[in-house]
C-alpha atoms as a PDB file:
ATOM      1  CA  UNK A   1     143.416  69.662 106.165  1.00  0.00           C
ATOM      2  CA  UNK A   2     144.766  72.470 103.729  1.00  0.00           C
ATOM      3  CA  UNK A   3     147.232  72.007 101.631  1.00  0.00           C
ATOM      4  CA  UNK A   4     149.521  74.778 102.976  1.00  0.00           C
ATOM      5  CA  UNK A   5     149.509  72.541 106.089  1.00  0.00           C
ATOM      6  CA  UNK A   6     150.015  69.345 104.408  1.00  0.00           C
ATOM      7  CA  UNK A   7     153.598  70.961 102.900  1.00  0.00           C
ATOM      8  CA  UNK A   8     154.437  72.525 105.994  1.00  0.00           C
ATOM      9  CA  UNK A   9     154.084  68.742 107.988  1.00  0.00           C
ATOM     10  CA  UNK A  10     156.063  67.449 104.846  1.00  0.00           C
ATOM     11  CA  UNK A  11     158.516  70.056 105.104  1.00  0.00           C
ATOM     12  CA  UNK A  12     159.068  69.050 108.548  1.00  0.00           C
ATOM     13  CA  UNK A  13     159.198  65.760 107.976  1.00  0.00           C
ATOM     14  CA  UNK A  14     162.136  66.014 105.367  1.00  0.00           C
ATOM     15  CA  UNK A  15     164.550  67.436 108.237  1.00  0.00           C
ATOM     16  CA  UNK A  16     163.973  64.810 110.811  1.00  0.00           C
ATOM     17  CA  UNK A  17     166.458  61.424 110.868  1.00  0.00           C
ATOM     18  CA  UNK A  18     166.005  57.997 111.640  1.00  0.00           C
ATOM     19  CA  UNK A  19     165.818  57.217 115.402  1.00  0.00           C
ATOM     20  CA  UNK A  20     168.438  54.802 116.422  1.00  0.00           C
ATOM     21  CA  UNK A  21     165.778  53.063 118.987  1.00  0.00           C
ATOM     22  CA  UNK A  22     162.653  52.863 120.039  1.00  0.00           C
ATOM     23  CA  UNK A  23     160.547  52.516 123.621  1.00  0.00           C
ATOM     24  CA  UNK A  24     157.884  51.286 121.297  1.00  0.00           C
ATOM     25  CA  UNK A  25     159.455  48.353 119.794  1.00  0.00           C
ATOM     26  CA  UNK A  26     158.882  44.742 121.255  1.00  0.00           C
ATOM     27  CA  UNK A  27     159.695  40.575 119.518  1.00  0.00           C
ATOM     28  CA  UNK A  28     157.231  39.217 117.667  1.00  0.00           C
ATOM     29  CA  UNK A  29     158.891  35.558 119.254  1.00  0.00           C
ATOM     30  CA  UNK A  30     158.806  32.661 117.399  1.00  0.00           C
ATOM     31  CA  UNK A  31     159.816  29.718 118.232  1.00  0.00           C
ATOM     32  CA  UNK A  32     162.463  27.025 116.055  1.00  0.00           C
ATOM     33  CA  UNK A  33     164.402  24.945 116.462  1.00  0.00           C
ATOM     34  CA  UNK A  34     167.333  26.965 116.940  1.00  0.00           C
ATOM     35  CA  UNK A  35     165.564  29.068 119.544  1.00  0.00           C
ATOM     36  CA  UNK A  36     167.504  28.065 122.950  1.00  0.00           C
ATOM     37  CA  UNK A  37     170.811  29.361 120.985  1.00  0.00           C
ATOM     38  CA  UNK A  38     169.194  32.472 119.663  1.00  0.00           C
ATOM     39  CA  UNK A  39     167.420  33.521 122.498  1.00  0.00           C
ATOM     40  CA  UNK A  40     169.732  35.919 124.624  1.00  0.00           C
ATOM     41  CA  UNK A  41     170.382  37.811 121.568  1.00  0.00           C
ATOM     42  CA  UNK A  42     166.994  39.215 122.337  1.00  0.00           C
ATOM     43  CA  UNK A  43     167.669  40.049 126.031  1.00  0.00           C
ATOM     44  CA  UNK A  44     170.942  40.970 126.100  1.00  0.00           C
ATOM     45  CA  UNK A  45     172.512  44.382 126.772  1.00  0.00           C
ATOM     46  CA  UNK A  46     172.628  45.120 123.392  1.00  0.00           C
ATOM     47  CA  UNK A  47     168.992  44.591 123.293  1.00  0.00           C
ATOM     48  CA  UNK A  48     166.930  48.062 123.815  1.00  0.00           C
ATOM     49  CA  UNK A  49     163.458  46.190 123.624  1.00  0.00           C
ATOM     50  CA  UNK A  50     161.020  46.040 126.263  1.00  0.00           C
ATOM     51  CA  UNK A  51     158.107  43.677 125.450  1.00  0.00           C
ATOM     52  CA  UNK A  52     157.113  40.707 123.580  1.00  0.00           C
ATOM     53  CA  UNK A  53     154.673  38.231 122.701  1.00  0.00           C
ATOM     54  CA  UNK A  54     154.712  34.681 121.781  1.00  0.00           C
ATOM     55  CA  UNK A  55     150.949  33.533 120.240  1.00  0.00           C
ATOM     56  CA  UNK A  56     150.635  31.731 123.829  1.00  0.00           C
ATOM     57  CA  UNK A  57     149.217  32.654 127.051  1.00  0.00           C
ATOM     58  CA  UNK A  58     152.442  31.642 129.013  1.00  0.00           C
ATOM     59  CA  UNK A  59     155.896  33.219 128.668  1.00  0.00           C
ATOM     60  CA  UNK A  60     158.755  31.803 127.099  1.00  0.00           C
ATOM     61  CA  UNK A  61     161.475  30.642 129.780  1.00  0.00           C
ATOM     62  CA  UNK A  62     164.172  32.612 128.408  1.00  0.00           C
ATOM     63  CA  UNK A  63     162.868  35.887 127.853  1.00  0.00           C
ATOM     64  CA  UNK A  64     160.286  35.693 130.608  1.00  0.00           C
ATOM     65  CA  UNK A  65     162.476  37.734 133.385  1.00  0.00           C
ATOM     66  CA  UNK A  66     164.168  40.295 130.479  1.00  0.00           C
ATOM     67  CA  UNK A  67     160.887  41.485 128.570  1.00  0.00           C
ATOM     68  CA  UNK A  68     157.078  42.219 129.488  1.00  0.00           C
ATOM     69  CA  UNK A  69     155.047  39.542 128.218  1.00  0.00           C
ATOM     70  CA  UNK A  70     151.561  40.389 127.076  1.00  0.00           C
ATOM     71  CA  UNK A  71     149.785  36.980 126.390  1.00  0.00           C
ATOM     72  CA  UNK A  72     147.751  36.280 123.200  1.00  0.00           C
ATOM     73  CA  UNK A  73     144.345  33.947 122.660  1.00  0.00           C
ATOM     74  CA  UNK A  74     145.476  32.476 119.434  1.00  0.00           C
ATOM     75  CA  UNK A  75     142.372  30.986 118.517  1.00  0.00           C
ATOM     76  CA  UNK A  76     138.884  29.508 119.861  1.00  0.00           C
ATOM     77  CA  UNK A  77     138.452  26.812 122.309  1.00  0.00           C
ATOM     78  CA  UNK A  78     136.661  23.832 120.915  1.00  0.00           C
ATOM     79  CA  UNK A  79     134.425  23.932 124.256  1.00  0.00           C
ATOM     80  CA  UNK A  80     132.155  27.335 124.854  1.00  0.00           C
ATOM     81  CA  UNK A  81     133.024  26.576 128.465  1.00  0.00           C
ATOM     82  CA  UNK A  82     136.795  26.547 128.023  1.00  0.00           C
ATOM     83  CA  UNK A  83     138.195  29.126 130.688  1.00  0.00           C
ATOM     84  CA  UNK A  84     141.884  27.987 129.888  1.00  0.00           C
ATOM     85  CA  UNK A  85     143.158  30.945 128.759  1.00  0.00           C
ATOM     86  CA  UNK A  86     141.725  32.885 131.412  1.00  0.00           C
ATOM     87  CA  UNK A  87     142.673  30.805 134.223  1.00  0.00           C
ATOM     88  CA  UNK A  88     146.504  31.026 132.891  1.00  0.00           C
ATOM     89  CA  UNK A  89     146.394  34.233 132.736  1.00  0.00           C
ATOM     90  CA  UNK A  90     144.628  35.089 135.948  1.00  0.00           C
ATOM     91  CA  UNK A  91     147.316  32.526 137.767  1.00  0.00           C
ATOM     92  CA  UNK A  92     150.444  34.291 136.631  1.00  0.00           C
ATOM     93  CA  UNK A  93     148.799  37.945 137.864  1.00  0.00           C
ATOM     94  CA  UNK A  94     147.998  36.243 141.447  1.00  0.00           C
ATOM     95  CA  UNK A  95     151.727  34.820 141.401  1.00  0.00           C
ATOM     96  CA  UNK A  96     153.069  38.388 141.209  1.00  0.00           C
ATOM     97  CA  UNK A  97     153.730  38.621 137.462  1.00  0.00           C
ATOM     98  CA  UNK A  98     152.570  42.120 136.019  1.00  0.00           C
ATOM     99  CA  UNK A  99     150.334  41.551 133.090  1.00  0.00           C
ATOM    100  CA  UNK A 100     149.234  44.879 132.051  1.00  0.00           C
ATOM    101  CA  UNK A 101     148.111  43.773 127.898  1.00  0.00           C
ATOM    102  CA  UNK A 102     146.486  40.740 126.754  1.00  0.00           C
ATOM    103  CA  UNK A 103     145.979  40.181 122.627  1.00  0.00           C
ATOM    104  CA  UNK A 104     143.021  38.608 121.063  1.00  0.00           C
ATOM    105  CA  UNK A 105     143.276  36.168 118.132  1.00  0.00           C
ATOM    106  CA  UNK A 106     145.268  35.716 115.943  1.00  0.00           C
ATOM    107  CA  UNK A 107     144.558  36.652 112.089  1.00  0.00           C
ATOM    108  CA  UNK A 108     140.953  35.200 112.726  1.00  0.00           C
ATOM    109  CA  UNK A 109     139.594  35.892 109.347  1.00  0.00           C
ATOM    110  CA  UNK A 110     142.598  33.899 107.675  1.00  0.00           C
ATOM    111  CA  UNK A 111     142.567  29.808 107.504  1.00  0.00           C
ATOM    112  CA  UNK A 112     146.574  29.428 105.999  1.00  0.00           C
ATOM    113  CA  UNK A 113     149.553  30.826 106.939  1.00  0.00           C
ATOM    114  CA  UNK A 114     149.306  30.593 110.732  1.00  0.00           C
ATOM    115  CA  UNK A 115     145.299  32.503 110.850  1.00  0.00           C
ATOM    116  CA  UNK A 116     143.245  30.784 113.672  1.00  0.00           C
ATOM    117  CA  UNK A 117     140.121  30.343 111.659  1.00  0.00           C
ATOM    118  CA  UNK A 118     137.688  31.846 113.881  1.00  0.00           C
ATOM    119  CA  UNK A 119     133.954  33.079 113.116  1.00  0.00           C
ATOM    120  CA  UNK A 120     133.198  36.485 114.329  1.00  0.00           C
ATOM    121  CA  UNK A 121     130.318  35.067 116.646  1.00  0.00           C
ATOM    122  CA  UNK A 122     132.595  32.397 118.222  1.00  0.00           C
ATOM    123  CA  UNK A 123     135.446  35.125 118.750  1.00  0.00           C
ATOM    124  CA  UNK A 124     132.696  37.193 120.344  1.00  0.00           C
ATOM    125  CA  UNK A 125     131.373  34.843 122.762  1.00  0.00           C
ATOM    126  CA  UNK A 126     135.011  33.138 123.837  1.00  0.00           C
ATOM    127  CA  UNK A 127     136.103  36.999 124.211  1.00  0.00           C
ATOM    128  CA  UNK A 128     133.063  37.495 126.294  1.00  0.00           C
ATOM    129  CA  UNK A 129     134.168  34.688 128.713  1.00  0.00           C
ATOM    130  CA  UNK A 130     137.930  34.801 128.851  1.00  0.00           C
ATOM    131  CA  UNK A 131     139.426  38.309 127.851  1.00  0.00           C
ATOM    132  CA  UNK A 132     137.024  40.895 129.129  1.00  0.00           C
ATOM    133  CA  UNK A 133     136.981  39.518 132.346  1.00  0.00           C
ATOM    134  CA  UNK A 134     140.594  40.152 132.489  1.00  0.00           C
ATOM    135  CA  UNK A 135     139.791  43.706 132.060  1.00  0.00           C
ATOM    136  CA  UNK A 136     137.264  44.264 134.871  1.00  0.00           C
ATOM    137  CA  UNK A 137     138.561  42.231 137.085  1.00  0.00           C
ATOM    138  CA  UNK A 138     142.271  43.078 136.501  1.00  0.00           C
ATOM    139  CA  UNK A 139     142.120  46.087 134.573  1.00  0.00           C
ATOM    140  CA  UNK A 140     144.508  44.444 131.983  1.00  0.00           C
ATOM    141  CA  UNK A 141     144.072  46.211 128.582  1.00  0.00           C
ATOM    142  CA  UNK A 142     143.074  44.274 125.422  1.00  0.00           C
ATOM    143  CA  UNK A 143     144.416  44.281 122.035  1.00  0.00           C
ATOM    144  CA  UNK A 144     141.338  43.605 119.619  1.00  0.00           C
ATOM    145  CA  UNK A 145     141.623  40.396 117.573  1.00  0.00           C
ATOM    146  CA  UNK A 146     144.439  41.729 114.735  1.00  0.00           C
ATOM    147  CA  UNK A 147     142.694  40.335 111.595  1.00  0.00           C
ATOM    148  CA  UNK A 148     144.832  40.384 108.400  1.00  0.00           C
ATOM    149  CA  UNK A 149     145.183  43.450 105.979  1.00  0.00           C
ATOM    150  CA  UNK A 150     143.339  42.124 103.413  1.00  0.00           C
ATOM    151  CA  UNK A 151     139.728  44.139 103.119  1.00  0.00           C
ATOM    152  CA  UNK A 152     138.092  40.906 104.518  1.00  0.00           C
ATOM    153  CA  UNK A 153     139.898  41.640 107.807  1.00  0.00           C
ATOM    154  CA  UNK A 154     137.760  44.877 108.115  1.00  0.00           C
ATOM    155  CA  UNK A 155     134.667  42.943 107.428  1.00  0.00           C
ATOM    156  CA  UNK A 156     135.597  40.250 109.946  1.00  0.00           C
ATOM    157  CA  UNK A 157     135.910  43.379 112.731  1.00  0.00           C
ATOM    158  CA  UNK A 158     132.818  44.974 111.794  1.00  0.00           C
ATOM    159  CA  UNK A 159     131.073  41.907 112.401  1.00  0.00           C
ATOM    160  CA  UNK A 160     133.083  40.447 115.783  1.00  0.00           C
ATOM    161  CA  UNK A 161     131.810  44.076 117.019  1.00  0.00           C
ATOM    162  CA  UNK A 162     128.059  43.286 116.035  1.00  0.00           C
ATOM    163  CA  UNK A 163     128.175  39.603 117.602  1.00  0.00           C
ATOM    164  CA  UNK A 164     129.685  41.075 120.845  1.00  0.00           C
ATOM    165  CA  UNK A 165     126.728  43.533 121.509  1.00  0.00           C
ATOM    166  CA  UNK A 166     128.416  46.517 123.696  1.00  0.00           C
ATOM    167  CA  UNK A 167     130.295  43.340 125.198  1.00  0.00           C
ATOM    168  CA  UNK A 168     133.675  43.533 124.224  1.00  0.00           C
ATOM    169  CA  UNK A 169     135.462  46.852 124.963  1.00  0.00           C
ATOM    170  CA  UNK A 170     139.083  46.474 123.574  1.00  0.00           C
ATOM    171  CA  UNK A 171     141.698  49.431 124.211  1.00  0.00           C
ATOM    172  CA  UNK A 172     143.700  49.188 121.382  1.00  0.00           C
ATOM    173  CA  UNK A 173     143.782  47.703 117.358  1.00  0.00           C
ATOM    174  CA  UNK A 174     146.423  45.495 116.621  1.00  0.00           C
ATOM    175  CA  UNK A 175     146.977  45.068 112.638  1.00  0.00           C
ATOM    176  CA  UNK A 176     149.319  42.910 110.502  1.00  0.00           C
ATOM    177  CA  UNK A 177     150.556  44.066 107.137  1.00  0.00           C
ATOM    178  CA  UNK A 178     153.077  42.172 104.434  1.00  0.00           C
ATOM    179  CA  UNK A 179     153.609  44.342 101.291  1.00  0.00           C
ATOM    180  CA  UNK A 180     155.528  47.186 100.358  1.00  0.00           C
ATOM    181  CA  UNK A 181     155.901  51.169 102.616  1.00  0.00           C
ATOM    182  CA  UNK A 182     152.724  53.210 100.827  1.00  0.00           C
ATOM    183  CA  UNK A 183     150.175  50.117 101.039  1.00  0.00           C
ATOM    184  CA  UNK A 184     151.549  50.296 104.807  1.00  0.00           C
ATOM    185  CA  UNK A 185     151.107  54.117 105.565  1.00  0.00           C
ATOM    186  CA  UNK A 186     147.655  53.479 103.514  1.00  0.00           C
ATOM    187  CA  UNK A 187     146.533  50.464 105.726  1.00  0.00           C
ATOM    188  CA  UNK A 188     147.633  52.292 109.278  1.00  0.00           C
ATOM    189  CA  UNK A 189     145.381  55.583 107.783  1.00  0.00           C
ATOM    190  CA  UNK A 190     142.130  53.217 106.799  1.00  0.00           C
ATOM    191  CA  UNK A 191     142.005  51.353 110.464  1.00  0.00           C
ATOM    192  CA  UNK A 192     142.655  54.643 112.272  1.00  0.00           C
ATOM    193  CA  UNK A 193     139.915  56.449 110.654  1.00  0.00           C
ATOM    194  CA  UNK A 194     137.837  53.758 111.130  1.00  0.00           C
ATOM    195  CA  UNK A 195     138.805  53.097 114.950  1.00  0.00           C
ATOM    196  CA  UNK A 196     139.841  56.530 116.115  1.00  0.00           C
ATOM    197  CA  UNK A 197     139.202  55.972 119.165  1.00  0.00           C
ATOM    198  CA  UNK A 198     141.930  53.483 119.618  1.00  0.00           C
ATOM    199  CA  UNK A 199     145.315  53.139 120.032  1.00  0.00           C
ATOM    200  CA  UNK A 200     146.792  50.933 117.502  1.00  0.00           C
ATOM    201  CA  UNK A 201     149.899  48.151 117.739  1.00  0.00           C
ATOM    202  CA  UNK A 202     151.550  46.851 114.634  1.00  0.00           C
ATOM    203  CA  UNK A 203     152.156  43.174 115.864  1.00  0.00           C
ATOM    204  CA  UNK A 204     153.480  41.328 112.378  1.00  0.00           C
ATOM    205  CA  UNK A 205     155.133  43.466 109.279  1.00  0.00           C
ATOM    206  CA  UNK A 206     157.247  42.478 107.032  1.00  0.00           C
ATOM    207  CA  UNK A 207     158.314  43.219 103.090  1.00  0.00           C
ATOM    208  CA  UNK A 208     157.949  39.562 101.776  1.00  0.00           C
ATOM    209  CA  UNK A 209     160.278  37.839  98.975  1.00  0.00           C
ATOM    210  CA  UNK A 210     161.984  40.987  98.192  1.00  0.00           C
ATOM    211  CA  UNK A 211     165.512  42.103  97.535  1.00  0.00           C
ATOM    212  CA  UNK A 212     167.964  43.045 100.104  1.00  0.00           C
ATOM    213  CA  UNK A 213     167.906  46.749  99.287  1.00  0.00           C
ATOM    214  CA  UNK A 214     164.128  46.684  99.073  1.00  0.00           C
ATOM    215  CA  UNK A 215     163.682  44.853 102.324  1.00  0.00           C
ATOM    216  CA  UNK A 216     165.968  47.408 104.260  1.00  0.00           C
ATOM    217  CA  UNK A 217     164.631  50.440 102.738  1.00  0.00           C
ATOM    218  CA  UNK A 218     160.996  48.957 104.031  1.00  0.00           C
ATOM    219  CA  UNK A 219     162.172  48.283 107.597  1.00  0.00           C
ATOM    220  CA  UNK A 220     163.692  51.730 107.669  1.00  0.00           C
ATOM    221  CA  UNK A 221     160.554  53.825 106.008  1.00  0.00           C
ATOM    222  CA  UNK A 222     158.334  51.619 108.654  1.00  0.00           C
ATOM    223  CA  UNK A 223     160.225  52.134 111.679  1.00  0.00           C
ATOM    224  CA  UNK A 224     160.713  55.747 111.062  1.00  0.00           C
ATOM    225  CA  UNK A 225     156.688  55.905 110.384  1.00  0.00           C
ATOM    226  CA  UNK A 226     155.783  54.061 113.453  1.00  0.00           C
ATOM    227  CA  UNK A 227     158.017  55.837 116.026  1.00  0.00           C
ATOM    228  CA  UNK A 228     156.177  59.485 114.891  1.00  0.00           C
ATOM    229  CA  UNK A 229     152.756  58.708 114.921  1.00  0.00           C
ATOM    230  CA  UNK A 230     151.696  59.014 118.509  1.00  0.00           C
ATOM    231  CA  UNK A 231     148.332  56.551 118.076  1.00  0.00           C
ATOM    232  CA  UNK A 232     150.893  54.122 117.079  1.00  0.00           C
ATOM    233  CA  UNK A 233     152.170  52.598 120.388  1.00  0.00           C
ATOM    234  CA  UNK A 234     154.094  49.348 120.176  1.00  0.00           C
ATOM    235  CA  UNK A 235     155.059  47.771 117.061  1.00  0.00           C
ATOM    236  CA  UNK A 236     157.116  44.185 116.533  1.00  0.00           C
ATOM    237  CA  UNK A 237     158.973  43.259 113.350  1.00  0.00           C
ATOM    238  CA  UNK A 238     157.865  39.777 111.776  1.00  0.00           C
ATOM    239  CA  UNK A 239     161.563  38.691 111.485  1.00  0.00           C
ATOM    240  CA  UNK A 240     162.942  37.720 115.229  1.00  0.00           C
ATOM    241  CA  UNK A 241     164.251  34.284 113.467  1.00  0.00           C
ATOM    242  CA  UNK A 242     167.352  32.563 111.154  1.00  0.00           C
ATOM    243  CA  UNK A 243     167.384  33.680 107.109  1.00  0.00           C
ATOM    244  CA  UNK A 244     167.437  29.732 106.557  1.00  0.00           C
ATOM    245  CA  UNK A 245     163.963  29.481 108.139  1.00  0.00           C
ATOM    246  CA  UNK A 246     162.165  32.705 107.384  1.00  0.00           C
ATOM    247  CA  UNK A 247     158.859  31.760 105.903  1.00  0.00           C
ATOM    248  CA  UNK A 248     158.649  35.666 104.160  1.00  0.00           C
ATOM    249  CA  UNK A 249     162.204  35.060 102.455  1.00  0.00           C
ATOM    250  CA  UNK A 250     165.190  35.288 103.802  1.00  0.00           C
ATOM    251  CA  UNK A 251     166.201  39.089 103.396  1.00  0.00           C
ATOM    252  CA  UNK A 252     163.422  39.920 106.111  1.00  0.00           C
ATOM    253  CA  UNK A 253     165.194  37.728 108.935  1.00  0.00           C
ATOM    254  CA  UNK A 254     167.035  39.588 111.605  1.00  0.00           C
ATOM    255  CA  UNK A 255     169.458  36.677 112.142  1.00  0.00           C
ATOM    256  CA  UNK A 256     171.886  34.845 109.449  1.00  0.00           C
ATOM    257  CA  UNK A 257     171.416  31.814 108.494  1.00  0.00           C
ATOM    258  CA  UNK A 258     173.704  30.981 111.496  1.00  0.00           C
ATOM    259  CA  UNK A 259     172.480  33.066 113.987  1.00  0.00           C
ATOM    260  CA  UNK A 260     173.936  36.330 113.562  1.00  0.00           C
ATOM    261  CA  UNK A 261     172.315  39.801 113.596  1.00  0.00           C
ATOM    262  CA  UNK A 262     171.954  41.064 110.307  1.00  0.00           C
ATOM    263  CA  UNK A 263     171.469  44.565 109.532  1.00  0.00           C
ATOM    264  CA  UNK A 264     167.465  45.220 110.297  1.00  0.00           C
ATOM    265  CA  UNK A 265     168.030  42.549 113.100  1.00  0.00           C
ATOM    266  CA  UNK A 266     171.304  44.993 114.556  1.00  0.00           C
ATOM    267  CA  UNK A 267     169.210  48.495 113.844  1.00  0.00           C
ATOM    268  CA  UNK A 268     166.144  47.120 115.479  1.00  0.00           C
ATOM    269  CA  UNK A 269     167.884  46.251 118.840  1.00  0.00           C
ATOM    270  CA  UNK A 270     168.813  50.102 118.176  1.00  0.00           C
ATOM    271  CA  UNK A 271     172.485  49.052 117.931  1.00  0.00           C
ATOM    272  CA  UNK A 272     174.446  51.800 116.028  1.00  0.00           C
ATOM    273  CA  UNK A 273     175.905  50.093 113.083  1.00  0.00           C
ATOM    274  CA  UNK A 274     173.673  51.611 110.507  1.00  0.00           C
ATOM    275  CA  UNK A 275     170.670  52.833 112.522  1.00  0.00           C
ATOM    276  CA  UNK A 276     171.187  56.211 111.721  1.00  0.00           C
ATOM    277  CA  UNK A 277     172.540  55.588 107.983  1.00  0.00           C
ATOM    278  CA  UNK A 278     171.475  57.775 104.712  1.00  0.00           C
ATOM    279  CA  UNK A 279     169.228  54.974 103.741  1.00  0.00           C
ATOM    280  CA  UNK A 280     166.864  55.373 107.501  1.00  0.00           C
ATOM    281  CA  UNK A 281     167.133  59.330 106.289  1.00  0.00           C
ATOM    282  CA  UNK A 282     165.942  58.589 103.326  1.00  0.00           C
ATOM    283  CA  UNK A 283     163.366  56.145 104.113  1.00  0.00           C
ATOM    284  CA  UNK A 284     161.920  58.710 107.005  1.00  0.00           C
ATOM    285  CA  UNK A 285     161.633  61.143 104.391  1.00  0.00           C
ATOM    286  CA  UNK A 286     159.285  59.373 101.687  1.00  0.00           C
ATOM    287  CA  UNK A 287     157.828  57.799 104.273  1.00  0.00           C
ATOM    288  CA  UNK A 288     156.641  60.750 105.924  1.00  0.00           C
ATOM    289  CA  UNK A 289     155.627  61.984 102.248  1.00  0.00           C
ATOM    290  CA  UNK A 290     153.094  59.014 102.017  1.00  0.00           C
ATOM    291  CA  UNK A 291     151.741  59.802 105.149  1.00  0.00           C
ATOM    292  CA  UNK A 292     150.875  63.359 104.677  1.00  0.00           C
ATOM    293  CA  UNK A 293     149.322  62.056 101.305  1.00  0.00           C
ATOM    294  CA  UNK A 294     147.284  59.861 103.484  1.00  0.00           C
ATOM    295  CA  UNK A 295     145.947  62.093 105.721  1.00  0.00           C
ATOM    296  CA  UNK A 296     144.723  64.261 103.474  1.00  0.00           C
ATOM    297  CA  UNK A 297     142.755  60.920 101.299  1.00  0.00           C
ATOM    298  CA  UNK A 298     141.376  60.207 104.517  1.00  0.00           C
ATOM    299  CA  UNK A 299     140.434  63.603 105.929  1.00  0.00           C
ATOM    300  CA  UNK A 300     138.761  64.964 102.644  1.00  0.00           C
END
């Protein structure tokens, strides 16, 4: 890439404002305690979002007839026979549900913080048996296992795709990150250079422990990021829960502690109170200024 081009995408970047919603963005759902309260918040017509997941292979009552579910294999089966996750799945297509995305593991190469733990060989051979099935059979598409961004995590991939052997032929790369905008736009450059062939889904992303001001300038660089890049196709905010139980602090949370939207929780529904503020400008701005300087560190 030249650099005449690289100022002429920044250029262009600089005039373009924060988008007040997004087809792309879906809940990453999890569940507490004050979920049954919380949950029509997510589905209601304020709610612009399409999709969601819950780390389980069955839908969550509430938001099952609002929102597209994709299921996700957390983690292993003890048993290399185990066809549980398969069978679910398989029973809610023949009962009429559409299933059209399936995700595989969850942060396998982490053992804390909610990681499943899984070797590459055992993620290769329970993927062998219960999610490509689901493609040939089905033609569901699969989300590759969405390790964590931590260089292990590429590691971890390179070696599920040596233990499956041709066998596992995922459509799209889910990744996590937790850290600050540029470490972002550097991460989402890195995994599509090395998987260009794939689409790519953020599924967990967050600014952890940080200040208010910090936290919303993140979400509002990221979003800004994510609904430009056309490889990126779905993203889902790691923050669908109450301040008072956010396990990344409780400026991330898109709910108050008592269960009202906060700002990032009202601008990612795409309500307008401040989804198309100076701050998203700003963010789209330097965010798209990272970018450019990652594409060039990547395509030199």
């Amino acid at each position: 890439m030249s650099a005449l081009l690289a100022l002429t995408l920044l250029a262009a970047a600089s005039s373009a404002s924060a988008q007040s919603a997004s087809v792309k963005r879906g809940l990453c759902y999890v569940a507490t305690q004050d979920s049954e309260k919380d949950d029509n918040i997510w589905t209601g017509s304020n709610s612009d979002l399409t999709w969601y997941y819950n780390y389980q292979a069955s839908p969550t009552s509430g938001l099952a007839a609002q929102l597209e579910f994709v299921p996700m294999l957390w983690g292993a089966p003890s048993s290399n026979t185990d066809m549980t996750f398969y069978n679910t799945v398989e029973s809610q297509i023949k009962s009429g549900s559409k299933i059209n995305y399936v995700l595989g593991f969850n942060e396998p190469d982490g053992c804390s913080n909610g990681g499943s733990c899984v070797d590459a060989q055992t993620a290769a051979q329970t993927w062998i048996r219960e999610i490509e099935p689901l493609k040939t059979k089905y033609k569901v598409s699969l989300g590759a296992p969405a390790v964590t961004g931590a260089p292990a995590g590429f590691t971890w991939l390179q070696n599920f795709f040596t233990a499956c052997d041709g066998g596992c032929t995922p459509d799209f790369i889910p990744i996590h990150w937790f850290g600050n905008f540029e470490g972002l736009a550097s991460h989402v450059g890195q995994v599509n250079a090395t998987y260009e062939n794939m689409t790519m889904w953020v599924t967990e992303y967050g600014y952890p422990e940080m200040s208010l001001s910090a936290t919303e300038d993140f979400f509002n660089q990221s979003t800004s990021f994510f609904d430009r890049i056309d490889y990126i196709t779905n993203y889902s905010y790691f923050g669908a829960f109450r301040s008072s139980v956010s396990n990344i602090g409780p400026n991330a949370a898109m709910l108050s502690k008592k269960g009202k939207l906060t700002k990032i929780g009202a601008w990612y529904l795409g309500q307008k109170d401040g989804a198309k503020n100076g701050a998203a400008q700003l963010g789209s701005f330097s965010g798209w200024a990272v970018v450019v300087v990652g594409a060039l560190f990547w395509l030199l």
